[in-house]
N, C-alpha and C. Protein backbone atom coordinates (compact mmCIF):
# COMPACT_ATOMS: atom_id res chain seq x y z
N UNK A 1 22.92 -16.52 -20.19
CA UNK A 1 21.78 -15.78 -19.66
C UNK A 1 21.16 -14.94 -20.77
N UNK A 2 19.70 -14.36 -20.55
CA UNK A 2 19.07 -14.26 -21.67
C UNK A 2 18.92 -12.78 -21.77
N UNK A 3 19.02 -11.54 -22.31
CA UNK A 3 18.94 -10.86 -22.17
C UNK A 3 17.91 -9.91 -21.80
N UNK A 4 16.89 -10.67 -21.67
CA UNK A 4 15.44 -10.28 -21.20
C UNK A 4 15.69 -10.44 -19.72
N UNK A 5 16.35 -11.54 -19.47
CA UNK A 5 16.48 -12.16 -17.84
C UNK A 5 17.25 -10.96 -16.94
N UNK A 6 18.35 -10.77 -17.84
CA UNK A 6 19.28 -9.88 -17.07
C UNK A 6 18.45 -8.60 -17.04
N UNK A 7 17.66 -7.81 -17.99
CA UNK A 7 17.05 -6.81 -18.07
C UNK A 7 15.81 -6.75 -16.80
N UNK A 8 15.40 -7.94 -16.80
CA UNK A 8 14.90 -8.34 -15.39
C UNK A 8 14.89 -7.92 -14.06
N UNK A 9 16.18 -8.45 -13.84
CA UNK A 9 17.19 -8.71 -12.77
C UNK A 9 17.56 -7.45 -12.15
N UNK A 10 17.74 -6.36 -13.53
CA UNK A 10 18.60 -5.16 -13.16
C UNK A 10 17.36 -4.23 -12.42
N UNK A 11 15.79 -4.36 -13.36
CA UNK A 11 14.77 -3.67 -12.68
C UNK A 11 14.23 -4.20 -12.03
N UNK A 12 14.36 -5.38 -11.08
CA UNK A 12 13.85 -5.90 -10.12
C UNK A 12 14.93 -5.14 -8.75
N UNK A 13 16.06 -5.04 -9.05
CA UNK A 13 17.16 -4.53 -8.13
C UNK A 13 16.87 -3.25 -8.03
N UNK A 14 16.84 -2.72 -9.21
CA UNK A 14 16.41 -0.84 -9.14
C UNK A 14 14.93 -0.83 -7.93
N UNK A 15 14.10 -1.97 -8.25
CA UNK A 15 12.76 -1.57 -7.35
C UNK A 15 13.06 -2.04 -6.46
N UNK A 16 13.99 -2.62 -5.46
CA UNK A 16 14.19 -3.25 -4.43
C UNK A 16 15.06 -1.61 -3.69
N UNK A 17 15.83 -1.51 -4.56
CA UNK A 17 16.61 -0.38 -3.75
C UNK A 17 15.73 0.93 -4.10
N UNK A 18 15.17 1.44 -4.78
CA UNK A 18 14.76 2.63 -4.88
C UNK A 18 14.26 3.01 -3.73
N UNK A 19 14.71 4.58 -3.37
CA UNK A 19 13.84 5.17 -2.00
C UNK A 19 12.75 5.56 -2.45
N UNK A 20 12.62 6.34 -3.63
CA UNK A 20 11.45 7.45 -3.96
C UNK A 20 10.15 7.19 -3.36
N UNK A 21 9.51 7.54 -2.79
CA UNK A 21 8.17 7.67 -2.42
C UNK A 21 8.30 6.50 -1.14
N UNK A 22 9.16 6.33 -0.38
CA UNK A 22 9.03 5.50 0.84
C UNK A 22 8.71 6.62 1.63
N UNK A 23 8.76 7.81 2.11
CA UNK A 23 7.88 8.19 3.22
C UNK A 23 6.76 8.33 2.86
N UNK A 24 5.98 8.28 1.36
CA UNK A 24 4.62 8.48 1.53
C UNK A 24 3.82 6.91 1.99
N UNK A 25 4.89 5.73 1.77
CA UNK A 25 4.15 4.75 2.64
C UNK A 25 4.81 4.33 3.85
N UNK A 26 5.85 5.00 4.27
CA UNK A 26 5.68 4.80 5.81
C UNK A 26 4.55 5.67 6.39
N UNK A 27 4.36 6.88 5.60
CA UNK A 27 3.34 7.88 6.14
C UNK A 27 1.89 6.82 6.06
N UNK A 28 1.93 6.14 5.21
CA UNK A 28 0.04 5.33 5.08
C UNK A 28 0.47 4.07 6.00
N UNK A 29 1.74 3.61 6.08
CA UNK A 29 1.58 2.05 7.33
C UNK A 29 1.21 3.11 8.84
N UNK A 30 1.91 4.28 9.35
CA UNK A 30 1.77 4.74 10.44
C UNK A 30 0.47 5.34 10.44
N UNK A 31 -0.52 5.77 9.49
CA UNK A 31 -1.87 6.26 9.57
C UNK A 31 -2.84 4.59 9.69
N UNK A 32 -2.37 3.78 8.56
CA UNK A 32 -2.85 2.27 9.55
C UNK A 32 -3.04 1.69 10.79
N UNK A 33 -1.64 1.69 11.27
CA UNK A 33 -1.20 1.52 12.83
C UNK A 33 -2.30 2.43 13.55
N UNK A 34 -2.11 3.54 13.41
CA UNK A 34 -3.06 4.22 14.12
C UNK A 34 -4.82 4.11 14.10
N UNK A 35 -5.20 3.47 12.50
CA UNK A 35 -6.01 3.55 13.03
C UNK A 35 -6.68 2.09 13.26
N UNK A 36 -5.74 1.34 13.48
CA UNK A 36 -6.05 -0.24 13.91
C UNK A 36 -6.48 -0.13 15.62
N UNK A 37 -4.86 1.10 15.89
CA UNK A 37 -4.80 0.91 17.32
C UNK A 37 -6.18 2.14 18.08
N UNK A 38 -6.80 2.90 17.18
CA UNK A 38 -7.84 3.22 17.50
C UNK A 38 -9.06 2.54 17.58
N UNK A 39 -9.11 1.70 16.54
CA UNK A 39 -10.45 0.24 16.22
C UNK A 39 -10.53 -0.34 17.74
N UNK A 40 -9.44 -0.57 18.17
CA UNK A 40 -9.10 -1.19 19.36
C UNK A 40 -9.34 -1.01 20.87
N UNK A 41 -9.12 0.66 20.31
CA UNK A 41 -9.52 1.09 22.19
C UNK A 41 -11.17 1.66 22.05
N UNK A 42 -11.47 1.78 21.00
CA UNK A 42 -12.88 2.46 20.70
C UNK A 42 -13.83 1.67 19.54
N UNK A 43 -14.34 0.37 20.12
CA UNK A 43 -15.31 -0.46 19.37
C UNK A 43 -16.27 0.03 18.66
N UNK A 44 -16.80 0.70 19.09
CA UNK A 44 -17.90 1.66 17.79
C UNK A 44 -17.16 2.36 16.71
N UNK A 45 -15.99 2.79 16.60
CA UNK A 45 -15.21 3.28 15.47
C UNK A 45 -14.81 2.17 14.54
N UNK A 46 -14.38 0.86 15.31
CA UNK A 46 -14.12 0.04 14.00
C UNK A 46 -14.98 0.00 12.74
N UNK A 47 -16.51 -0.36 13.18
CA UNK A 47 -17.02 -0.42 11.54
C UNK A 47 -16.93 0.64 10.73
N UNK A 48 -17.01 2.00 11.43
CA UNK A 48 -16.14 3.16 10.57
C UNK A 48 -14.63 3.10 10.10
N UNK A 49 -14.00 2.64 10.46
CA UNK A 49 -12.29 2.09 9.55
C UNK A 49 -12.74 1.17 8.96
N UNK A 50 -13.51 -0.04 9.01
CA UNK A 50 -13.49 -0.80 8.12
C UNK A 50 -14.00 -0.78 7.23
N UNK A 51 -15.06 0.44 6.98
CA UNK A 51 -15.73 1.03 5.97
C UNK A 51 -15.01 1.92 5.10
N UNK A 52 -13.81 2.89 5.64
CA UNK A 52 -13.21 3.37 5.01
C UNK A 52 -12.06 2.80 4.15
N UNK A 53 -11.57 1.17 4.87
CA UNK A 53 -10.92 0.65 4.41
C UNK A 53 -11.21 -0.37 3.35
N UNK A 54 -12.31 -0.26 3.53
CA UNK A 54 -12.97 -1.06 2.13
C UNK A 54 -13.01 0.19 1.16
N UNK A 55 -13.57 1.23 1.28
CA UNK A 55 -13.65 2.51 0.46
C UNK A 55 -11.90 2.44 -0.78
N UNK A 56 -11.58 2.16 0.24
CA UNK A 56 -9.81 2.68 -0.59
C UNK A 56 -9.10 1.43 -1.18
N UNK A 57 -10.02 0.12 -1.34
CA UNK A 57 -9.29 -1.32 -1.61
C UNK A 57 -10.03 -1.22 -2.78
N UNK A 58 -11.27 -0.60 -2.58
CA UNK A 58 -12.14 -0.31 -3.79
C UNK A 58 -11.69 0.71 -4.81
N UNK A 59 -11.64 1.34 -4.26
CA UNK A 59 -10.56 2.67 -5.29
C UNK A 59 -9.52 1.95 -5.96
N UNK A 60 -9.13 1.30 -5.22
CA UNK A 60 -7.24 1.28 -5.75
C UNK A 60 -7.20 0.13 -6.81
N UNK A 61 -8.44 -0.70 -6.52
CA UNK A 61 -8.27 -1.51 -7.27
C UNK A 61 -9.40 -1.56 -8.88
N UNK A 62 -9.91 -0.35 -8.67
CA UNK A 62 -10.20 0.30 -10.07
C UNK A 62 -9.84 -0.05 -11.13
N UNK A 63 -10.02 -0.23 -12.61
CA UNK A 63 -9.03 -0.31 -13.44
C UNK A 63 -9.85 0.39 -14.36
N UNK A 64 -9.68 1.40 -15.43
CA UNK A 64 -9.91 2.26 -15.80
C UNK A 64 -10.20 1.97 -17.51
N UNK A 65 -11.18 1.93 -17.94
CA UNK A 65 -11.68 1.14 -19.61
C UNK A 65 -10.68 2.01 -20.51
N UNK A 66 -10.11 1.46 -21.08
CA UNK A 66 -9.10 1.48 -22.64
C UNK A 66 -9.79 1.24 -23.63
């Protein structure tokens, strides 16, 4: 085995198990949930979530000039 592979292996395991920052995305799947399950009972709000949710796919996927 190659030692790049194993070096791999070991930080693929570290990111599989790490907790750090899992309640700040259970905190963003349960603000999702909510506001899917709001889109849902209140049809005039969806194009407002889906506007905001384009807002933040747009953000995130930014990449910043070097």
């Amino acid at each position: 085995m190659d030692i790049r592979e194993d070096s791999f292996t070991a930080r693929l395991l570290r990111l599989l198990f790490d907790r750090d920052g899992q309640d700040l995305i259970e905190y963003a799947l349960l603000a999702a949930a909510i506001a899917v399950a709001a889109g849902a009972v209140m049809p005039p709000v969806t194009t407002q979530i889906s506007s905001i949710f384009s807002k933040i796919v747009s953000l995130a996927t930014i990449t910043p000039n070097t």
